[in-house]
Protein backbone atom coordinates (compact mmCIF):
# COMPACT_ATOMS: atom_id res chain seq x y z
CA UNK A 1 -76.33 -5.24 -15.49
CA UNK A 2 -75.03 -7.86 -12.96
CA UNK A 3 -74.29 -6.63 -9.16
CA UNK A 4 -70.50 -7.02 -9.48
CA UNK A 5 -68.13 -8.40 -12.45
CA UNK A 6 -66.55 -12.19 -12.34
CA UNK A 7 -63.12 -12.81 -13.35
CA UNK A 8 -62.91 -14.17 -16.73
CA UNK A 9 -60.16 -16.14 -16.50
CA UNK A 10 -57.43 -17.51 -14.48
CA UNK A 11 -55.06 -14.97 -14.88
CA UNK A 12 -57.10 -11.89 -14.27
CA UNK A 13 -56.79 -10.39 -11.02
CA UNK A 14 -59.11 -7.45 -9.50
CA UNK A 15 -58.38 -4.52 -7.43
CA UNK A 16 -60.56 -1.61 -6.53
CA UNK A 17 -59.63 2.05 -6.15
CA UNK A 18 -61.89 5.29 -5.41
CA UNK A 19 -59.67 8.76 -6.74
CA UNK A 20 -62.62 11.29 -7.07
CA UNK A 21 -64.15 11.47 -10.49
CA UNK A 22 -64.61 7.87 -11.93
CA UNK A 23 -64.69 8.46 -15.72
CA UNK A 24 -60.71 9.89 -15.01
CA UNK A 25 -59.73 7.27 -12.65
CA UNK A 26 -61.05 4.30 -15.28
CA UNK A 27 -59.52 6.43 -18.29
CA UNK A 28 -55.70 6.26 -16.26
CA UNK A 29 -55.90 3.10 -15.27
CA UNK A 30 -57.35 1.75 -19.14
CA UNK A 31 -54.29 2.92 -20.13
CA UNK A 32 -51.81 0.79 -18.48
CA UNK A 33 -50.15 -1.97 -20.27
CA UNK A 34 -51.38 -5.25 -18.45
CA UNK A 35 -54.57 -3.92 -17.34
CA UNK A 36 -57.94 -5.18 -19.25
CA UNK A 37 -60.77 -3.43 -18.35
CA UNK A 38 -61.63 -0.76 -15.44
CA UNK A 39 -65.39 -0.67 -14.50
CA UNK A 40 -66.47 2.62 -13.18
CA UNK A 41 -69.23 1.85 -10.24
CA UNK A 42 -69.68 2.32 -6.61
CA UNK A 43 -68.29 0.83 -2.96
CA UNK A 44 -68.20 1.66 0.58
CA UNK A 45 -71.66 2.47 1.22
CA UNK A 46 -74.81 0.87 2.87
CA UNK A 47 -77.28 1.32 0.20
CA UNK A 48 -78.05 -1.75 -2.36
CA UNK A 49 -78.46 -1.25 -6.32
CA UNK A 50 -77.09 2.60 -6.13
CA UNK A 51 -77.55 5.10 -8.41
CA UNK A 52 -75.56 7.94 -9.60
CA UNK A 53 -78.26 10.50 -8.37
CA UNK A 54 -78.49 8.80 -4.89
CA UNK A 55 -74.46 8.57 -4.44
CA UNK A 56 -73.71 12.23 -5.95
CA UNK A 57 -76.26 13.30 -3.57
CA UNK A 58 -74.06 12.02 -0.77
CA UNK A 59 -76.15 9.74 1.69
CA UNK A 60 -75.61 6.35 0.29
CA UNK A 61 -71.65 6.15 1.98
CA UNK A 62 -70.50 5.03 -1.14
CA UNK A 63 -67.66 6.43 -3.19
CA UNK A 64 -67.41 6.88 -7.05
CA UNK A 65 -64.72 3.76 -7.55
CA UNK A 66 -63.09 1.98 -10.03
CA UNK A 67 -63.10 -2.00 -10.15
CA UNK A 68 -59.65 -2.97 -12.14
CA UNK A 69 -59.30 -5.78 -14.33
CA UNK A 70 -55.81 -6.53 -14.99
CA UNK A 71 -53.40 -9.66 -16.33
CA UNK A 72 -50.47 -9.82 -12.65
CA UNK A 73 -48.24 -11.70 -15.31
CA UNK A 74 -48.17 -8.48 -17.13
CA UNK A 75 -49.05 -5.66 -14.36
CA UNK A 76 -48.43 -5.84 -10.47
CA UNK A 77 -50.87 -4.80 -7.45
CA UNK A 78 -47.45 -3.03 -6.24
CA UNK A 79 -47.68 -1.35 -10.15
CA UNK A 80 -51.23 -0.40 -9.96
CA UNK A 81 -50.65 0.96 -6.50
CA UNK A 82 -47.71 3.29 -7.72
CA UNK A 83 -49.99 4.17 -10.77
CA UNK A 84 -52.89 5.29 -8.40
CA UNK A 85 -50.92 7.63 -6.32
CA UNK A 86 -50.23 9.43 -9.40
CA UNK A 87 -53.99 10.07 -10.86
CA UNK A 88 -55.20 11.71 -7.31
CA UNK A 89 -54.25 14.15 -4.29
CA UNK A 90 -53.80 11.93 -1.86
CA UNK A 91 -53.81 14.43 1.21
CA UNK A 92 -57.66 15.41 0.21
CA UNK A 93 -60.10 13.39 2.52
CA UNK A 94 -62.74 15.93 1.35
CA UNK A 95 -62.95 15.33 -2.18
CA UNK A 96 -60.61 15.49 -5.56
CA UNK A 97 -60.06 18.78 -7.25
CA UNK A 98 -62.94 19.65 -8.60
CA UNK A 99 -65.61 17.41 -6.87
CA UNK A 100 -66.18 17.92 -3.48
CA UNK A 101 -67.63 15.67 -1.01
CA UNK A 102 -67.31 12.35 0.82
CA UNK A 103 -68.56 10.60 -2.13
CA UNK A 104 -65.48 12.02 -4.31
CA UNK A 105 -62.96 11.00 -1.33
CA UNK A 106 -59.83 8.53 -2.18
CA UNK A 107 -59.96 4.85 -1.41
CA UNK A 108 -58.26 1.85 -1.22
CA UNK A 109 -60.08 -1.04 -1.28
CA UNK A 110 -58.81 -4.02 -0.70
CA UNK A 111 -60.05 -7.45 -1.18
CA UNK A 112 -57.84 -9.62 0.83
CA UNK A 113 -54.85 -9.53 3.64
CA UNK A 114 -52.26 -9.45 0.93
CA UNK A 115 -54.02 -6.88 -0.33
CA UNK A 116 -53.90 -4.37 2.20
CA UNK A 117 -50.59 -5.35 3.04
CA UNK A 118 -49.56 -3.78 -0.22
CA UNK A 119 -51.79 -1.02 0.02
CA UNK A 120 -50.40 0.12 3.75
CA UNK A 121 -46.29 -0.36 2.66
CA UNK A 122 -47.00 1.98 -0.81
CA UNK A 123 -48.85 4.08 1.37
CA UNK A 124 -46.19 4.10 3.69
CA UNK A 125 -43.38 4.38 1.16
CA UNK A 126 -44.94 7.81 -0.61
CA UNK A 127 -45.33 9.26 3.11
CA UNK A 128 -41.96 8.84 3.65
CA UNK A 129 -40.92 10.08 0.51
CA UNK A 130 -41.32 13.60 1.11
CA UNK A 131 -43.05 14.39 -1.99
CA UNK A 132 -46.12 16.12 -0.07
CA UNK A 133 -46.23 18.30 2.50
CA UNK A 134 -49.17 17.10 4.66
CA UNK A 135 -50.14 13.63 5.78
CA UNK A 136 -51.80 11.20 3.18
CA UNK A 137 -55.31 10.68 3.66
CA UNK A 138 -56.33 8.15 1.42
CA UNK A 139 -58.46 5.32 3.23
CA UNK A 140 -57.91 1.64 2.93
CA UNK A 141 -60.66 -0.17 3.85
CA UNK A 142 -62.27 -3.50 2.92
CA UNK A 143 -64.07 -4.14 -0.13
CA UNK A 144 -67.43 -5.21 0.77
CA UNK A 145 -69.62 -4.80 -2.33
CA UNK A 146 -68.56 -2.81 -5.84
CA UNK A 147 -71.88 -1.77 -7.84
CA UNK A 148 -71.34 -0.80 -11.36
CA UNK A 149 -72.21 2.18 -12.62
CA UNK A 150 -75.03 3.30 -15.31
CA UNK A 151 -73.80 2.06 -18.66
CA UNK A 152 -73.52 5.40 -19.76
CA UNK A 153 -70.78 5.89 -17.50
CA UNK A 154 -68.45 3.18 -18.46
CA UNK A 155 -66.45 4.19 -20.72
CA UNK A 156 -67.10 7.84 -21.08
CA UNK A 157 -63.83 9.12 -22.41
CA UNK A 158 -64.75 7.05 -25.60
CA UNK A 159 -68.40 7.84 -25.72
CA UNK A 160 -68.02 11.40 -24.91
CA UNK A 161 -64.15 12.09 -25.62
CA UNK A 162 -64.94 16.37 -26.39
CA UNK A 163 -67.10 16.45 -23.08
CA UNK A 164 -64.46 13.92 -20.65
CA UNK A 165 -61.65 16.68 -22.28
CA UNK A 166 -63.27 19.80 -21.43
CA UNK A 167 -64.68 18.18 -17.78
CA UNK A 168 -60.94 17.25 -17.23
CA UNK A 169 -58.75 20.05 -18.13
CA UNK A 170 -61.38 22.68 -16.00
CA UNK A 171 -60.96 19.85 -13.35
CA UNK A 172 -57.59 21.07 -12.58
CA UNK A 173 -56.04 17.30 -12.31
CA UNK A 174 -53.76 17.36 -14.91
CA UNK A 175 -52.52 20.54 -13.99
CA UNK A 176 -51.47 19.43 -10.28
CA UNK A 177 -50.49 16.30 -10.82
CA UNK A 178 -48.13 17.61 -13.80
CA UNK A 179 -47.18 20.10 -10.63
CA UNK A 180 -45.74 17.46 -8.15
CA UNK A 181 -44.48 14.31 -10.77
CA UNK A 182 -43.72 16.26 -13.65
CA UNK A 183 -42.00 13.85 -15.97
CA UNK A 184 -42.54 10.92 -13.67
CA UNK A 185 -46.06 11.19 -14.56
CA UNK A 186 -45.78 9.93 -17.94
CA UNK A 187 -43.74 6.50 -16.96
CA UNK A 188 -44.60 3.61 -17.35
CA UNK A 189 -45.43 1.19 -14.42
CA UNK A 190 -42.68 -1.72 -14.61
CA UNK A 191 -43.65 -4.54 -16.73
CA UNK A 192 -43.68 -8.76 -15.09
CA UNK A 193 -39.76 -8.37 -14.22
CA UNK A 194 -36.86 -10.48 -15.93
CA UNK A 195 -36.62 -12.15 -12.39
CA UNK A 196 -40.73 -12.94 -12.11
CA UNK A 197 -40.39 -13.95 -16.34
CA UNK A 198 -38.04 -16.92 -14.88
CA UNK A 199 -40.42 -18.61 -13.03
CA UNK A 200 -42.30 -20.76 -15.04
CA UNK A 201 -43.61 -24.26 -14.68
CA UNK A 202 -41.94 -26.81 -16.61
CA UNK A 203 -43.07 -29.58 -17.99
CA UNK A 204 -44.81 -32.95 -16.97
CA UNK A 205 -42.03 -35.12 -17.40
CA UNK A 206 -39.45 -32.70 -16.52
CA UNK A 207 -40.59 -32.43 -13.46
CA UNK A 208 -41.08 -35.97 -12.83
CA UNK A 209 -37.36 -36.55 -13.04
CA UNK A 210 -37.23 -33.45 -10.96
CA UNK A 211 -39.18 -33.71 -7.81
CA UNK A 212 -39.31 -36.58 -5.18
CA UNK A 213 -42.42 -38.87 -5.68
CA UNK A 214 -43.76 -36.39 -2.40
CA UNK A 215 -42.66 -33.12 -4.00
CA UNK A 216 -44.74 -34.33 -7.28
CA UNK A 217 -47.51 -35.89 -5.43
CA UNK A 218 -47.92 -32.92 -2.97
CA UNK A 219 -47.16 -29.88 -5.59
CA UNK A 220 -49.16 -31.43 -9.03
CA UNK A 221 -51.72 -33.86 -7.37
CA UNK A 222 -52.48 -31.55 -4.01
CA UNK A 223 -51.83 -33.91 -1.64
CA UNK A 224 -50.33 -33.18 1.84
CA UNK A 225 -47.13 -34.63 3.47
CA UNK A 226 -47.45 -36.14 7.00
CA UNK A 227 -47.59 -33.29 10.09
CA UNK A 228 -44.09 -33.31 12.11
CA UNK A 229 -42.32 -35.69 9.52
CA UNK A 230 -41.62 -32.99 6.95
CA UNK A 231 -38.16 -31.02 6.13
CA UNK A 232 -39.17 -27.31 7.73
CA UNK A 233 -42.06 -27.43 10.22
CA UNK A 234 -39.08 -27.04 12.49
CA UNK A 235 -36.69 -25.19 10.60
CA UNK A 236 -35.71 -21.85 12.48
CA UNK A 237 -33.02 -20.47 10.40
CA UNK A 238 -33.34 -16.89 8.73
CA UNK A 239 -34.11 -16.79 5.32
CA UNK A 240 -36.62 -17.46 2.49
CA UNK A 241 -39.24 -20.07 0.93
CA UNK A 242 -39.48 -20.33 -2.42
CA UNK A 243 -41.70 -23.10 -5.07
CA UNK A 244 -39.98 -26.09 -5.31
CA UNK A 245 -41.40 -26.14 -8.87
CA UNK A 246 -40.78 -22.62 -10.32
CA UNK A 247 -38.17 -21.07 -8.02
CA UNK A 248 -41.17 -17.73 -7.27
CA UNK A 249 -40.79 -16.55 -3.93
CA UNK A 250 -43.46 -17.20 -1.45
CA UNK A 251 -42.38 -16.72 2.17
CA UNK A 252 -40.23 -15.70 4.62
CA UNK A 253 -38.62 -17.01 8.11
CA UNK A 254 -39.48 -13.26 9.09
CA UNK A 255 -43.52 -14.24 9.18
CA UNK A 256 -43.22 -18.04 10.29
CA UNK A 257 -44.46 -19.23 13.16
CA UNK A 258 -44.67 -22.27 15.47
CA UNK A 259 -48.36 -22.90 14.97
CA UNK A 260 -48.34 -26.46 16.74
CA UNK A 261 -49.82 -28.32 13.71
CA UNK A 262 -46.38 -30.03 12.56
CA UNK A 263 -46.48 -28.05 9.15
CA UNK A 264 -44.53 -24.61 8.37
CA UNK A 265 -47.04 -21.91 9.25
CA UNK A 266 -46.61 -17.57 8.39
CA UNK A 267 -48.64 -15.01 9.35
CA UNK A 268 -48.21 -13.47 5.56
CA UNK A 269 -46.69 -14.43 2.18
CA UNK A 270 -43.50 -12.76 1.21
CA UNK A 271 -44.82 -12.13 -2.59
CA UNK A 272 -48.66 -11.16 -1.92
CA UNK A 273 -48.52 -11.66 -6.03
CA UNK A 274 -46.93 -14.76 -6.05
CA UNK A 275 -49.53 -16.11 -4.11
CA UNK A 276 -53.12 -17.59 -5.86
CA UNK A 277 -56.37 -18.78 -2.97
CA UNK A 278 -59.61 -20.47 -4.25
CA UNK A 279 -62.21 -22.46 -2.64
CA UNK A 280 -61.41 -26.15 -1.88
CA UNK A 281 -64.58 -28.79 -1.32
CA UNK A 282 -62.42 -31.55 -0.81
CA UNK A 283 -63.22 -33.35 2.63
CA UNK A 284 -67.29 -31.88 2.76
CA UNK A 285 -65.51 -29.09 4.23
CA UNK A 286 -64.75 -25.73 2.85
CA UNK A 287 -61.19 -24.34 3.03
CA UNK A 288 -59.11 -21.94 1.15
CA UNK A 289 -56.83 -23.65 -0.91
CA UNK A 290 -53.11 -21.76 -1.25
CA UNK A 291 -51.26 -22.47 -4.93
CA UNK A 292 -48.69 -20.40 -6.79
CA UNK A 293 -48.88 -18.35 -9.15
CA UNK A 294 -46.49 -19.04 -11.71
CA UNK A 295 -45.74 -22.72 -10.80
CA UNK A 296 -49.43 -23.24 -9.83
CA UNK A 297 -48.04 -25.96 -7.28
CA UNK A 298 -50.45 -27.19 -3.93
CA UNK A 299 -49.12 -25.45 -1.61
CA UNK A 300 -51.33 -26.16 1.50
CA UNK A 301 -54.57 -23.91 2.84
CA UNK A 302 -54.75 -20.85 4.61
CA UNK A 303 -56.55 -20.13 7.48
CA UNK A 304 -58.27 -18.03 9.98
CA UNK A 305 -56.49 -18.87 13.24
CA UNK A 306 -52.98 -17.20 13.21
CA UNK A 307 -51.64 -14.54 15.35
CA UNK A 308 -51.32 -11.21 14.77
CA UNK A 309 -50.53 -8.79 12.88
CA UNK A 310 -52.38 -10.53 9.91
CA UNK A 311 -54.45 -13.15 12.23
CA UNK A 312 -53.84 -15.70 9.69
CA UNK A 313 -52.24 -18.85 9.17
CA UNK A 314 -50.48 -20.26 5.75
CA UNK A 315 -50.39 -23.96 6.33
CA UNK A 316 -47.70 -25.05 3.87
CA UNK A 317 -46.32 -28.26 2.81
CA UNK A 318 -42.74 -28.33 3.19
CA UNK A 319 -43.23 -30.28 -0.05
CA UNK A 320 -44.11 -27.70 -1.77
CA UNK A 321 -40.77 -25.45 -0.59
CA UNK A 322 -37.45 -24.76 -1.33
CA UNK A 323 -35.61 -23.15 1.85
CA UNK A 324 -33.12 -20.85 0.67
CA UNK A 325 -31.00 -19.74 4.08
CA UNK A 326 -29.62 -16.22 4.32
CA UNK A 327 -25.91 -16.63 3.49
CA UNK A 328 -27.08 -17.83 0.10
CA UNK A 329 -29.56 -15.85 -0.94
CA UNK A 330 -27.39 -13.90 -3.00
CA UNK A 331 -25.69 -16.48 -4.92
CA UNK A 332 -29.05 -18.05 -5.93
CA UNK A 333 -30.25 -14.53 -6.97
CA UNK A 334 -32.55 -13.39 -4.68
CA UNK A 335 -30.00 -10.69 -3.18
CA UNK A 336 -33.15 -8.28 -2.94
CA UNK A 337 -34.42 -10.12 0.23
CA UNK A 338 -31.37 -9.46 1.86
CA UNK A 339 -32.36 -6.84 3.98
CA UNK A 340 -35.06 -8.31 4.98
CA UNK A 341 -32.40 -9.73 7.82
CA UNK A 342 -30.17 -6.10 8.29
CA UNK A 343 -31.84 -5.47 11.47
CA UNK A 344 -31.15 -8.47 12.81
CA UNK A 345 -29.11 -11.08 11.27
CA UNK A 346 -29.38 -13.88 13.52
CA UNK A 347 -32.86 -13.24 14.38
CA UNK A 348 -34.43 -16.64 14.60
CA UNK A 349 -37.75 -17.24 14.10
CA UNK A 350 -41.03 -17.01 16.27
């Protein structure tokens, strides 16, 4: 069995969650619409090529975690976050019901800043909610290196579906999570919305008629637009970036920043989802390219140098944008974003 499993295809996306017991966390999460395989193995620790014996003994540092395989046009990383919370305890550092131990404790993992970003503001959003009584303790912590399980654990609510029963109903899992959701348990996580359904590439020749020979050139043949000769490396009014090409959202004057470079730089995207990053060669140089997800336009590279709180930088064409200010974000339908401005409504930016 191979260290850690690739993505098969371009529109599978991976996240990584530990919730106690893996054979329940990977039978919850197998069961979500959009999601297309969960691989029960092991993360967090310091020991290479674990085994079940070594972790359940508890001095590797790794947790029992699930690696999820899942289709973002179908499922969200906001979707599978709000699934998660309702599978564990989330104020147990020490374990999960029935199995007890560091090596049983809930996880986050997260594999990039956009990530995390999404794991902290659910996080954030079920402290707040009131629906527990003491703090949440799950961790979220890089993802360094997932190790699959023993085959004989993947999968064991198939294999072993009398055994996984009787392990879970003594676990007592069901039993409090039916407790604290009760018929919010058995929702379903919102499907790709009618909004995200919308944005969609169109084609070739469309968008030749469409775009400016730069927009096209920039956007479908990754090229890059000239530093401080571009529509919005200066642009300072409040609102929101979206793909010239599909309409997704991407950023937001909220996270831009005067980086110096003559290009419009954030510290963040708006849309962690909307956002795809892969390895670009180009220029004997190695760089991580920025595209979108549902237009898959250029949209420039990201980078290492940006200021807090993410310590990146999104260098984006202007190209590649669509500013939408404030005042009209409602009439173009993106009314949601709104209050991303209540605080302060003539906040400029950075």
């Amino acid at each position: 069995m191979s260290d850690s499993k690739p993505l098969q295809a371009e529109h599978e996306a991976v996240a990584t969650f530990a919730g106690g017991c893996f054979w329940c966390v990977e039978s919850s999460f197998e069961h979500l619409p959009g999601v297309i395989e969960a691989v029960s193995g092991y993360a967090g620790g310091h020991v290479a090529h674990p085994t079940y014996k070594q972790v359940s003994a508890g001095g590797t540092g790794h947790v029992e975690s699930v690696q999820v395989h899942y289709d973002p046009s179908v499922i969200s990383y906001d979707a599978l976050l709000d699934a998660y919370w309702k599978m564990i305890n989330p104020t147990d550092s020490g374990g999960q019901f029935v199995d007890r131990g560091n090596q049983y404790r809930p996880v986050i993992f997260y594999a990039d800043e956009a990530q995390k970003r999404a794991a902290e503001q659910s996080r954030d959003r079920l402290a707040a909610s009131g629906r527990f009584d003491q703090p949440i303790a799950v961790e979220i912590r890089p993802l360094d290196r997932f190790w699959p399980a023993e085959e004989y654990h993947q999968d064991y609510y198939k294999k072993n579906p009398l055994r996984y029963k009787f392990y879970r109903y003594h676990s007592g899992r069901d039993q409090f999570l039916e407790k604290v959701w009760g018929d919010e348990l058995h929702k379903q996580p919102a499907h790709a919305s009618e909004k995200t359904a919308r944005y969609e590439k169109p084609p070739d020749d469309v968008l030749k008629k469409r775009l400016s020979p730069l927009q096209y050139e920039v956007t479908q043949e990754n090229g890059t637009e000239p530093p401080f000769r571009n529509a919005y490396w200066n642009e300072h009014r409040p609102g929101i970036y979206v793909d010239v090409v599909s309409g997704e959202p991407l950023f937001s004057s909220t996270d831009k920043f005067d980086s110096g470079t003559g290009w419009p730089s954030f510290t963040r995207p708006l849309e962690p989802e909307n956002i795809v990053t892969r390895a670009d060669h180009r220029l004997f140089v190695t760089r991580t390219e920025v595209r979108s997800r549902h237009g898959d336009s250029h949209l420039g590279h990201v980078f290492e140098d940006g200021p807090p709180p993410t310590g990146l930088r999104y260098c984006i064409n202007s190209a590649a944008l669509r500013f939408i200010p404030k005042e009209k974000l409602a009439a173009e339908g993106y009314g949601k974003y709104l209050k991303l401005f209540a605080d302060n409504a003539d906040e400029a930016t950075r």
